[in-house]
PDB file of N, CA and C in Angstrom:
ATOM      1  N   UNK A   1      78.884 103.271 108.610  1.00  0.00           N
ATOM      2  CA  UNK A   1      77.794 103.067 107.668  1.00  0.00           C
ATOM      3  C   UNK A   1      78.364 102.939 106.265  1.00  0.00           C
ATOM      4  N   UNK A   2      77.990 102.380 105.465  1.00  0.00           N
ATOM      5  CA  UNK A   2      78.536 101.419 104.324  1.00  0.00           C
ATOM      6  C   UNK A   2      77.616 102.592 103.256  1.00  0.00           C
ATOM      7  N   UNK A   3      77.589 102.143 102.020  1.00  0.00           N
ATOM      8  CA  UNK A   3      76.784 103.118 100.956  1.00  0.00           C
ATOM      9  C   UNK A   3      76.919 102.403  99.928  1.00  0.00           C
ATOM     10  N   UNK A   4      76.042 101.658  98.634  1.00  0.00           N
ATOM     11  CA  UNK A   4      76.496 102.123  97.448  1.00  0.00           C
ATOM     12  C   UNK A   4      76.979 103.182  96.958  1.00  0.00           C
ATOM     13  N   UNK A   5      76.576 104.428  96.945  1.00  0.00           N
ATOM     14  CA  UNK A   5      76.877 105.516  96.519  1.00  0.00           C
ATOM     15  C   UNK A   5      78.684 106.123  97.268  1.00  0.00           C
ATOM     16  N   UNK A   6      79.218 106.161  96.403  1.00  0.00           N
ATOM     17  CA  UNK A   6      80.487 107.310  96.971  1.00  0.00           C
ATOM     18  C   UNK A   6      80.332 108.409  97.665  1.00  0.00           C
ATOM     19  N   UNK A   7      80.872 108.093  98.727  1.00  0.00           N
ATOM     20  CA  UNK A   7      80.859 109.464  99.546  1.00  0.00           C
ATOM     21  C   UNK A   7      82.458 109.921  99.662  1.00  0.00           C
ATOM     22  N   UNK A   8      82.291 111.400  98.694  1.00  0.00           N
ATOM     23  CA  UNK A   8      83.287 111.546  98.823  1.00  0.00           C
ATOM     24  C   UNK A   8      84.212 112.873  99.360  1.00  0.00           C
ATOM     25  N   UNK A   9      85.167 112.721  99.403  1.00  0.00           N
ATOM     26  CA  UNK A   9      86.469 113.385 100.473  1.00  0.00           C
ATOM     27  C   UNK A   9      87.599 114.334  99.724  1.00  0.00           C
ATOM     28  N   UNK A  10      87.915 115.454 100.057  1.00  0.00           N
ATOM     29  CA  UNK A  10      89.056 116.143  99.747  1.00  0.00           C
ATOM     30  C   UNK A  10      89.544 116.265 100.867  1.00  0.00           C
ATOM     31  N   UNK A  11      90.468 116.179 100.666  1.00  0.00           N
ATOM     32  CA  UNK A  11      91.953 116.662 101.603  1.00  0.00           C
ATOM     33  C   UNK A  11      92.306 118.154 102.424  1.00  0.00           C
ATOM     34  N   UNK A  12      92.196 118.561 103.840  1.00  0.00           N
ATOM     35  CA  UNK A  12      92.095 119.809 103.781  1.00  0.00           C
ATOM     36  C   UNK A  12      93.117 120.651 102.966  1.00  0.00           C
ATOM     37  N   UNK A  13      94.221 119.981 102.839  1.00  0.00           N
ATOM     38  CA  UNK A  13      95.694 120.201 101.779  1.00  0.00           C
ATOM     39  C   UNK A  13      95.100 120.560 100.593  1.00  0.00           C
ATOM     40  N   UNK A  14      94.402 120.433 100.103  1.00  0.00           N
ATOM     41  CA  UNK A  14      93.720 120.513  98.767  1.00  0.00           C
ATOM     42  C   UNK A  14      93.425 122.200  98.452  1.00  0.00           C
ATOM     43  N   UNK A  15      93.085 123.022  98.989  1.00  0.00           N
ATOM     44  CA  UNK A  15      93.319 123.927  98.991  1.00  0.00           C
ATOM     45  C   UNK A  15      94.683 125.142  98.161  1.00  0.00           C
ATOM     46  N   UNK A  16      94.759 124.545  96.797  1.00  0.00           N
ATOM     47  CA  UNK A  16      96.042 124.804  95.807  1.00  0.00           C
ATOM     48  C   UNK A  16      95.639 125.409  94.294  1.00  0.00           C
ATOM     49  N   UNK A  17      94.426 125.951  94.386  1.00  0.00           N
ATOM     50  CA  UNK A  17      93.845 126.022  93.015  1.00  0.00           C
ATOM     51  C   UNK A  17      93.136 124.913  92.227  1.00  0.00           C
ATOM     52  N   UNK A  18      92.821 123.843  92.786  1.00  0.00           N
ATOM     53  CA  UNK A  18      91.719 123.181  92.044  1.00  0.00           C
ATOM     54  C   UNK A  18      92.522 121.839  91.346  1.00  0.00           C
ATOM     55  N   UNK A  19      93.749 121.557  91.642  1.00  0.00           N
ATOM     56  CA  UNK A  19      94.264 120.509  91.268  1.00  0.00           C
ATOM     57  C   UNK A  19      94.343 119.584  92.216  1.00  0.00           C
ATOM     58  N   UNK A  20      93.656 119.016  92.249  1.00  0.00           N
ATOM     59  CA  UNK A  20      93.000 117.561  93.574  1.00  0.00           C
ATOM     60  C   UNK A  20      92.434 116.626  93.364  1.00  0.00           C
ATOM     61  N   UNK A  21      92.408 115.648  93.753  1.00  0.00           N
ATOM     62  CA  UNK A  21      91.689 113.941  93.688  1.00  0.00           C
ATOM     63  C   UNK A  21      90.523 114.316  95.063  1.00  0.00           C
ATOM     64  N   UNK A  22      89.532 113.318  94.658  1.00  0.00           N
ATOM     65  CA  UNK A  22      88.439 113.036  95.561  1.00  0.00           C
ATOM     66  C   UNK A  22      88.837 111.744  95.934  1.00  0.00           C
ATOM     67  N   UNK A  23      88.980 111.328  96.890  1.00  0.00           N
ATOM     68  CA  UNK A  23      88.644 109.496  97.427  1.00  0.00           C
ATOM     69  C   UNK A  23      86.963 109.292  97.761  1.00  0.00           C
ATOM     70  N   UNK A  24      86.665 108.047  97.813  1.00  0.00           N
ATOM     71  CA  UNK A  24      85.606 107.754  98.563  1.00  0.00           C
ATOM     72  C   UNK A  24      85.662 106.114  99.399  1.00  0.00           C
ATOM     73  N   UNK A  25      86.176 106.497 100.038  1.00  0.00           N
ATOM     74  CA  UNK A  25      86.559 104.977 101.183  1.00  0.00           C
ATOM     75  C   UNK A  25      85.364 104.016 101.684  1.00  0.00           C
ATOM     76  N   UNK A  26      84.491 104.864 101.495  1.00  0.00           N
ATOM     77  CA  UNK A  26      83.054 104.271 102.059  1.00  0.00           C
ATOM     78  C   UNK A  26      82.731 102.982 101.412  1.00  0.00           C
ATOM     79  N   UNK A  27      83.335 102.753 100.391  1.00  0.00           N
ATOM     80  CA  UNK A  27      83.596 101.435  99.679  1.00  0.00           C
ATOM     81  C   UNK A  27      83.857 100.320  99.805  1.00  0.00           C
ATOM     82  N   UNK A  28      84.887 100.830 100.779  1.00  0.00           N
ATOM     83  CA  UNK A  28      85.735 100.021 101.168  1.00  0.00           C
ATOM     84  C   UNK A  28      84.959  98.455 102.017  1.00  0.00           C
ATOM     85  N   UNK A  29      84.098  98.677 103.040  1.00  0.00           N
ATOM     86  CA  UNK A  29      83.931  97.474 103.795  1.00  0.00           C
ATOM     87  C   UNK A  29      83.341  96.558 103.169  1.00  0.00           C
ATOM     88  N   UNK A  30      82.634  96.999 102.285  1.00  0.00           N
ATOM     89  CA  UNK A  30      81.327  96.403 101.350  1.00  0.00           C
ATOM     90  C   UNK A  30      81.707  95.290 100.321  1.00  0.00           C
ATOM     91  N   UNK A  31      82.606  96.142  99.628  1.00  0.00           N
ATOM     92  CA  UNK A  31      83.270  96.178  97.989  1.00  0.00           C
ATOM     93  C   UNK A  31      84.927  96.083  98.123  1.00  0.00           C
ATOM     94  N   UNK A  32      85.618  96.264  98.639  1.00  0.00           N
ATOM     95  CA  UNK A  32      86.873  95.760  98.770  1.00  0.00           C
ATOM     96  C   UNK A  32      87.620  97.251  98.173  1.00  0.00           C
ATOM     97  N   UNK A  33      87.138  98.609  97.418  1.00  0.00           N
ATOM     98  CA  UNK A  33      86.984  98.992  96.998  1.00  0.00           C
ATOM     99  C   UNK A  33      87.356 100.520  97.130  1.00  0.00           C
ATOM    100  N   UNK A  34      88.528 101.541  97.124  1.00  0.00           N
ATOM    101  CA  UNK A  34      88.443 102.899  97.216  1.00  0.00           C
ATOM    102  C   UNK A  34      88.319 103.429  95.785  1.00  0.00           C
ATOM    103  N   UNK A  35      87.337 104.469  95.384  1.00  0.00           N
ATOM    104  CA  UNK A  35      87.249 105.354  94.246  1.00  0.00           C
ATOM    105  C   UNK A  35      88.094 106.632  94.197  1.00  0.00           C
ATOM    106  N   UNK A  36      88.166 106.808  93.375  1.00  0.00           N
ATOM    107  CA  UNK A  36      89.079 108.045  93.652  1.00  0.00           C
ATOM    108  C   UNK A  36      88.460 108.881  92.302  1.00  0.00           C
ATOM    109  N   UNK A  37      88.209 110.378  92.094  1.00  0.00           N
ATOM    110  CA  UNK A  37      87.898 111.048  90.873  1.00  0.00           C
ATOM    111  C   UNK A  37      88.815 112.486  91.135  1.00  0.00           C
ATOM    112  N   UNK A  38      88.963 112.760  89.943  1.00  0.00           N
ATOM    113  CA  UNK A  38      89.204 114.253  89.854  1.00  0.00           C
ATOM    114  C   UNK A  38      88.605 115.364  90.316  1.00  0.00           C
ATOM    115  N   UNK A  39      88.968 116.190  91.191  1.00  0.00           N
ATOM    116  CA  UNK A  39      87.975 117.222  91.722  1.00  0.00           C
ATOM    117  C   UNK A  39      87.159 117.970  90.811  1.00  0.00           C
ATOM    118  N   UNK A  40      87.725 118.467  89.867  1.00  0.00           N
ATOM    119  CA  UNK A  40      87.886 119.413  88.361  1.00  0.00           C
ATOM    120  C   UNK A  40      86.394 118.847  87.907  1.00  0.00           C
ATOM    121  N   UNK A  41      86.090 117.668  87.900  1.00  0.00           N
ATOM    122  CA  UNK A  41      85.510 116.998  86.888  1.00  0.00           C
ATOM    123  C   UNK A  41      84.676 115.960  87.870  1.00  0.00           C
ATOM    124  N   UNK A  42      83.966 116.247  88.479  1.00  0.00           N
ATOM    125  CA  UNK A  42      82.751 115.333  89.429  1.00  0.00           C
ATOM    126  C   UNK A  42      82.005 114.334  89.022  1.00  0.00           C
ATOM    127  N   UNK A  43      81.549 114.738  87.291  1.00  0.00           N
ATOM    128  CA  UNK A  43      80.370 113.848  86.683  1.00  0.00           C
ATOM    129  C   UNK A  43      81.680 113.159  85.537  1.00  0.00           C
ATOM    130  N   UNK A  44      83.041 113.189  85.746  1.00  0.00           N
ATOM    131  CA  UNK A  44      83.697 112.603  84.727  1.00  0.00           C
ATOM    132  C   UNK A  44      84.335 111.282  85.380  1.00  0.00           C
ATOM    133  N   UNK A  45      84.976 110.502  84.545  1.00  0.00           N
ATOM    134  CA  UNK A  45      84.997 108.620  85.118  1.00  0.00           C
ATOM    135  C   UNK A  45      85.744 108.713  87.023  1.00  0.00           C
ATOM    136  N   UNK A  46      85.575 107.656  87.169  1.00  0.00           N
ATOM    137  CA  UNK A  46      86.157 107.525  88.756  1.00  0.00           C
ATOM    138  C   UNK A  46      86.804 106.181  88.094  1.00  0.00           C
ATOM    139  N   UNK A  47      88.469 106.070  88.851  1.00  0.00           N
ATOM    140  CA  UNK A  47      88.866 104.700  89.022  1.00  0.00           C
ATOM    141  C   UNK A  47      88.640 104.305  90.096  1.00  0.00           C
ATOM    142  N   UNK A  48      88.536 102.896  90.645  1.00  0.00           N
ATOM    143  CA  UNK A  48      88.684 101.825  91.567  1.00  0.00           C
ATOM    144  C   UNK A  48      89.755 101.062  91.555  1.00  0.00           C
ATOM    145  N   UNK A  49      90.609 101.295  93.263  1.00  0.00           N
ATOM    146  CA  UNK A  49      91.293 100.180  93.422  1.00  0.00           C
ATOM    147  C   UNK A  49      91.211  99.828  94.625  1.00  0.00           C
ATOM    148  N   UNK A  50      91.524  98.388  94.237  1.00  0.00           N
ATOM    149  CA  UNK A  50      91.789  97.447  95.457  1.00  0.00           C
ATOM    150  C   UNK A  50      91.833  98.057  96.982  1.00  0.00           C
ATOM    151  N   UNK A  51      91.677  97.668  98.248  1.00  0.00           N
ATOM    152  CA  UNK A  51      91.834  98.735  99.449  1.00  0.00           C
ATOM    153  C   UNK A  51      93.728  98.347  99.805  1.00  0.00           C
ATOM    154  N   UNK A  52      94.106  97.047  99.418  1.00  0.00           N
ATOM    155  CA  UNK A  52      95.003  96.726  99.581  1.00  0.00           C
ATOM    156  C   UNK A  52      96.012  97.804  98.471  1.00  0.00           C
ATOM    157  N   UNK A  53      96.049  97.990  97.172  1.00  0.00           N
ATOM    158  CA  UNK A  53      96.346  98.349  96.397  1.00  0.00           C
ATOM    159  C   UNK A  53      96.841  99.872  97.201  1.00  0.00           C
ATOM    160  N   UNK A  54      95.409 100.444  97.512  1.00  0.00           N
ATOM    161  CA  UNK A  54      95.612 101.955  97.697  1.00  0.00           C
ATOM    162  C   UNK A  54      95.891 102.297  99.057  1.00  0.00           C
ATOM    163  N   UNK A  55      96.021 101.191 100.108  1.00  0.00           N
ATOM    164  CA  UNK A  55      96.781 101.370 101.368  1.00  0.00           C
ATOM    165  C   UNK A  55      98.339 101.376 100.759  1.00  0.00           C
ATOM    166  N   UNK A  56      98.844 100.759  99.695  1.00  0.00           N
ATOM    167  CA  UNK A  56     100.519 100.313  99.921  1.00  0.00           C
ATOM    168  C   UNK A  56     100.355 101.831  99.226  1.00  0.00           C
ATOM    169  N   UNK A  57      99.876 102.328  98.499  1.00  0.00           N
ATOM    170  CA  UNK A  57      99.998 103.540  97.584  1.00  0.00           C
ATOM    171  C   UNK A  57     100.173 104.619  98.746  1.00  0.00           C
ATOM    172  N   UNK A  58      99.414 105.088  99.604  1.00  0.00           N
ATOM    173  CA  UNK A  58      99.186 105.982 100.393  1.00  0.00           C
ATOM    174  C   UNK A  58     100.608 105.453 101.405  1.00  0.00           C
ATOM    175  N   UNK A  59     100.846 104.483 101.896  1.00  0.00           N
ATOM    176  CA  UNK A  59     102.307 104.120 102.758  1.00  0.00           C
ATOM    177  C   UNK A  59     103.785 104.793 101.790  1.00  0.00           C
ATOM    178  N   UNK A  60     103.443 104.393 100.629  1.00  0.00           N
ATOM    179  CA  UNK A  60     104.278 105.064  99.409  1.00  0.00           C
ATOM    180  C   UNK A  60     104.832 106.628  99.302  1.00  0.00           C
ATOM    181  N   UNK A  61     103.713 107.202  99.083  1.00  0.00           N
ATOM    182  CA  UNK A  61     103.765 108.246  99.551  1.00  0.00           C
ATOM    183  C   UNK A  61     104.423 109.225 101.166  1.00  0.00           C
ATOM    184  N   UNK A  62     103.673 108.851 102.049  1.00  0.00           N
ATOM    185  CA  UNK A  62     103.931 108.741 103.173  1.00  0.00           C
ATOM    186  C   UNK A  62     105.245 108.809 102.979  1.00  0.00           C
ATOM    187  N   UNK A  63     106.163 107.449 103.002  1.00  0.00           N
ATOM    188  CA  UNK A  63     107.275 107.615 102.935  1.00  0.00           C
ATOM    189  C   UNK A  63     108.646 108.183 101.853  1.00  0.00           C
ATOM    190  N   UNK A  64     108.111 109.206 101.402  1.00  0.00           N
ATOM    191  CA  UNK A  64     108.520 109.453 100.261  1.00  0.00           C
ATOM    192  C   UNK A  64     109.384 108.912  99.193  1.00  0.00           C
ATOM    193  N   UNK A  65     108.259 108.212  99.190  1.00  0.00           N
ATOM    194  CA  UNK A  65     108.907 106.522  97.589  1.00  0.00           C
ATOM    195  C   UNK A  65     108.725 107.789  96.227  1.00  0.00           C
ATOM    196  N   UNK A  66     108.244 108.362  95.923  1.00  0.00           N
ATOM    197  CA  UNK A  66     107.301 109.008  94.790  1.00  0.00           C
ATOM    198  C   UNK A  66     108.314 110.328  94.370  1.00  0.00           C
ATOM    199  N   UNK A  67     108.598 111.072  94.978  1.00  0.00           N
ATOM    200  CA  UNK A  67     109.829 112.308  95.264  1.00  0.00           C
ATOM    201  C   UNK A  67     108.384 113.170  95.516  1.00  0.00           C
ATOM    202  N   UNK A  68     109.021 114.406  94.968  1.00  0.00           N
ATOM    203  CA  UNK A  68     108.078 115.814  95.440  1.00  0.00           C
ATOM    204  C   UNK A  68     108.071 116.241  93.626  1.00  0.00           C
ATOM    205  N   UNK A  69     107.558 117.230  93.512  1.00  0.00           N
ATOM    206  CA  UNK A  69     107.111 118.133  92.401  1.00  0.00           C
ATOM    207  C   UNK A  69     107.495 119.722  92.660  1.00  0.00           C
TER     208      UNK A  69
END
């Protein structure tokens, strides 16, 4: 099921004190489209990218292109 509205997702990993991203993929089939916002901050801006964009991002990761912290 598709949405205008963001439906959105934390990570069960997320669980670290409150430093986390929201996705909302639901975007995606409609709009070409994943959102992503700050957990911290719900009613503050959301970016959009590409699904292509934020699949190579998430493969990125995955393979640890990015290092650790």
């Amino acid at each position: 099921m598709t949405s205008e509205t963001p439906r959105w997702c934390k990570s069960s990993y997320s669980d670290n004190g409150g430093n986390c991203v929201e996705v909302a993929t639901n975007l995606a089939p409609l709009h070409g489209i994943v959102a992503v916002r700050d957990s911290k901050d719900p009613i503050g801006p959301e970016l959009s990218f590409p699904t292509d964009s934020f699949g190579a991002f998430i493969a990125g990761v995955k393979a640890g292109q990015f290092g650790t912290v």
